[in-house]
Protein backbone atom coordinates (compact mmCIF):
# COMPACT_ATOMS: atom_id res chain seq x y z
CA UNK A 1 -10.35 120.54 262.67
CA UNK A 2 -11.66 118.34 265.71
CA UNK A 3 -14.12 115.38 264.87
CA UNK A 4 -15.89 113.31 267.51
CA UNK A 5 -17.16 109.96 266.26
CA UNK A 6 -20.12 108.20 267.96
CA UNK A 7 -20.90 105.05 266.89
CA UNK A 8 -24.92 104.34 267.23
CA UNK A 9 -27.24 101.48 266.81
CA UNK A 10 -29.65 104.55 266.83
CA UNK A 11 -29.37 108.46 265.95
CA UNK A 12 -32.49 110.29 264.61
CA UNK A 13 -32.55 114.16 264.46
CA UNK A 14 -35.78 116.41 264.06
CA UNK A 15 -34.64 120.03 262.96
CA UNK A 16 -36.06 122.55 264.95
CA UNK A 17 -34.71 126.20 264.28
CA UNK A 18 -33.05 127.79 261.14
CA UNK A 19 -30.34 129.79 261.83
CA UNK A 20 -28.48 130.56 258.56
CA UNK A 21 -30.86 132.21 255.93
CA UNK A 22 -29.03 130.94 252.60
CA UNK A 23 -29.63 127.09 253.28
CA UNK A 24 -33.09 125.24 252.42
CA UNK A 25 -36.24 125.22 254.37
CA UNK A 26 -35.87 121.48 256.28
CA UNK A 27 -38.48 119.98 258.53
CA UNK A 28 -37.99 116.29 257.90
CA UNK A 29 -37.15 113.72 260.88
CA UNK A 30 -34.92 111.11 260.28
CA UNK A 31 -33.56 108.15 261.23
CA UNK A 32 -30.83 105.90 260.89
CA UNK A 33 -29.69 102.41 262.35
CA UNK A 34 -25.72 101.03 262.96
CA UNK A 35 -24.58 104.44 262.05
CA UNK A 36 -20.62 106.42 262.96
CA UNK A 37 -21.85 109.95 263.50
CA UNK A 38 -19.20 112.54 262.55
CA UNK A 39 -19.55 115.63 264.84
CA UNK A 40 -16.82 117.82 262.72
CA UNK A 41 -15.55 121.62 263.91
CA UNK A 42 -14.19 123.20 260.85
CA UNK A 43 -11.81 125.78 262.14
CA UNK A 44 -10.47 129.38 260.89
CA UNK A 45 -7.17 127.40 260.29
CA UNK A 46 -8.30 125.09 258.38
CA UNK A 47 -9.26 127.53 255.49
CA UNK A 48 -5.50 127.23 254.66
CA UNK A 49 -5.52 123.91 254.19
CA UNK A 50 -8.24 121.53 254.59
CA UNK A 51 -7.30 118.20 256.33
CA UNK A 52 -9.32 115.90 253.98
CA UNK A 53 -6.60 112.99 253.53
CA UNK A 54 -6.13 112.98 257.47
CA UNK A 55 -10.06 113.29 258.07
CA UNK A 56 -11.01 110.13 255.37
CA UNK A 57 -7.62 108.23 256.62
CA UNK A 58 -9.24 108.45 259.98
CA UNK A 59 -12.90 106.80 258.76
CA UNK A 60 -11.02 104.84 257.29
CA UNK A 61 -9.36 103.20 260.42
CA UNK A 62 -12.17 103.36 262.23
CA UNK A 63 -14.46 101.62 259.64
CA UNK A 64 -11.92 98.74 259.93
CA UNK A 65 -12.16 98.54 263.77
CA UNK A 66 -16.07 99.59 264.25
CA UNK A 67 -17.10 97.47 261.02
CA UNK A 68 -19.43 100.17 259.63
CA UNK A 69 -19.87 101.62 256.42
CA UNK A 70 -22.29 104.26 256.64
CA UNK A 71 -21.63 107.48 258.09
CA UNK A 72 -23.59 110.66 259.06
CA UNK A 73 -21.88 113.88 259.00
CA UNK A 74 -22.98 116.74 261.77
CA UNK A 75 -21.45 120.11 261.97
CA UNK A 76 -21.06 120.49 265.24
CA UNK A 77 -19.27 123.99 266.26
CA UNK A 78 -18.85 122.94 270.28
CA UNK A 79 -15.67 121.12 270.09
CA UNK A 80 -13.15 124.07 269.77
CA UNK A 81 -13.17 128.01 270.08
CA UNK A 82 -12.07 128.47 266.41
CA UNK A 83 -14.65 128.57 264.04
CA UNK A 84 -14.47 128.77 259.89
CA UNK A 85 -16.68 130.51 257.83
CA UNK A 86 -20.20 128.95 257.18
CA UNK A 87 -20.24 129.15 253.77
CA UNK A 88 -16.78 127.08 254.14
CA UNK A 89 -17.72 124.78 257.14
CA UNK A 90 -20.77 123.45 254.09
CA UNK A 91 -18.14 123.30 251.29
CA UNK A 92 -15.81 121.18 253.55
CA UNK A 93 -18.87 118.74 254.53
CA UNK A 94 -19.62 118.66 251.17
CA UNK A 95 -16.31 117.95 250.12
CA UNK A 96 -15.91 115.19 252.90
CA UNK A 97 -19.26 113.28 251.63
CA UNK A 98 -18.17 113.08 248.11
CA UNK A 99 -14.65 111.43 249.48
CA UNK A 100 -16.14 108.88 251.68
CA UNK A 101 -18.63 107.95 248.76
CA UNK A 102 -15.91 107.68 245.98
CA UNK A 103 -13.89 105.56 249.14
CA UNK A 104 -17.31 103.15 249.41
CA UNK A 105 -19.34 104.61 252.29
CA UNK A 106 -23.06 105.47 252.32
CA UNK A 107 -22.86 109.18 253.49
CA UNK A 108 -25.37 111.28 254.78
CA UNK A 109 -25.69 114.88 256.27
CA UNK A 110 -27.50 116.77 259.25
CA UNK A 111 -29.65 119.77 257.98
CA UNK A 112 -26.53 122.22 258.21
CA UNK A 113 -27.78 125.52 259.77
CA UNK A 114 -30.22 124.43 262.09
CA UNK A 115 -30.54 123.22 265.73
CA UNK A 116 -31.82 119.87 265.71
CA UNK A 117 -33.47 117.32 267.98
CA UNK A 118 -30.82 114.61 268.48
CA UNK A 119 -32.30 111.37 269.57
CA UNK A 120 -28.81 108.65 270.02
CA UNK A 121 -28.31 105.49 271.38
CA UNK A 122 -24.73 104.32 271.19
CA UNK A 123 -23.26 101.43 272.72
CA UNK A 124 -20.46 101.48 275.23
CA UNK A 125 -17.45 99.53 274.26
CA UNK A 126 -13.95 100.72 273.45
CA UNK A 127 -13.68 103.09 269.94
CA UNK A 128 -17.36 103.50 269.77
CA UNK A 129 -16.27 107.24 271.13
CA UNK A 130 -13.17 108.76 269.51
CA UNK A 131 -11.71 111.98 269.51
CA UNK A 132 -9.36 113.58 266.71
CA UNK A 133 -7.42 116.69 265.79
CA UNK A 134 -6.92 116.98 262.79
């Protein structure tokens, strides 16, 4: 798994184009303020075990040293050349949101199967960009 975490004063997506048929019709912009965006690449090797004690560890840390408590999570399959299965790469976010909210954090998700608008503003200061393997 690789995760890139962007901290923002500002992200906003608008979804544009479905590209999975099994997930929901989505049209709705949003927008969020003082957000850690979680761009996550599930990989094929990862459908042996899923990293989720590294992956909340990890928010965890950087919570302390970014101060935030909400978190968006964004599939986002540009980070490596492996790639799981869709139907896996949802269960995992899915799986990943209900861990950060039982650990305290608002959670929310990007429209998974679609290509969206992004719209960020992030700051530039050390940790507000942070690359993992996972």
């Amino acid at each position: 798994m690789k995760v890139l975490m962007i901290y923002a004063d500002r992200f906003a997506y608008n979804p544009t184009i479905k590209t999975l048929d099994f997930v929901p019709i989505m049209s709705e912009r949003m927008e969020y303020k003082d957000v850690q965006v979680a761009f996550i690449q599930v990989e094929k090797e990862d459908e042996e075990k899923i990293p989720t004690k590294k992956f909340t560890n990890f928010v965890k840390w950087l919570s302390r040293k970014n101060e935030f408590k909400t978190i968006i999570l964004h599939s986002f399959g540009h980070l490596s050349e492996s790639k799981a299965d869709t139907k896996f790469t949802l269960d995992v976010l899915n799986l990943f949101e209900e861990k950060l909210k039982n650990a305290g954090f608002e959670v929310f998700q990007t429209p998974f199967g679609y290509f969206l608008d992004l719209d960020i503003k992030a700051p530039g200061y050390s940790l507000a960009r942070v690359f993992k393997s996972l």
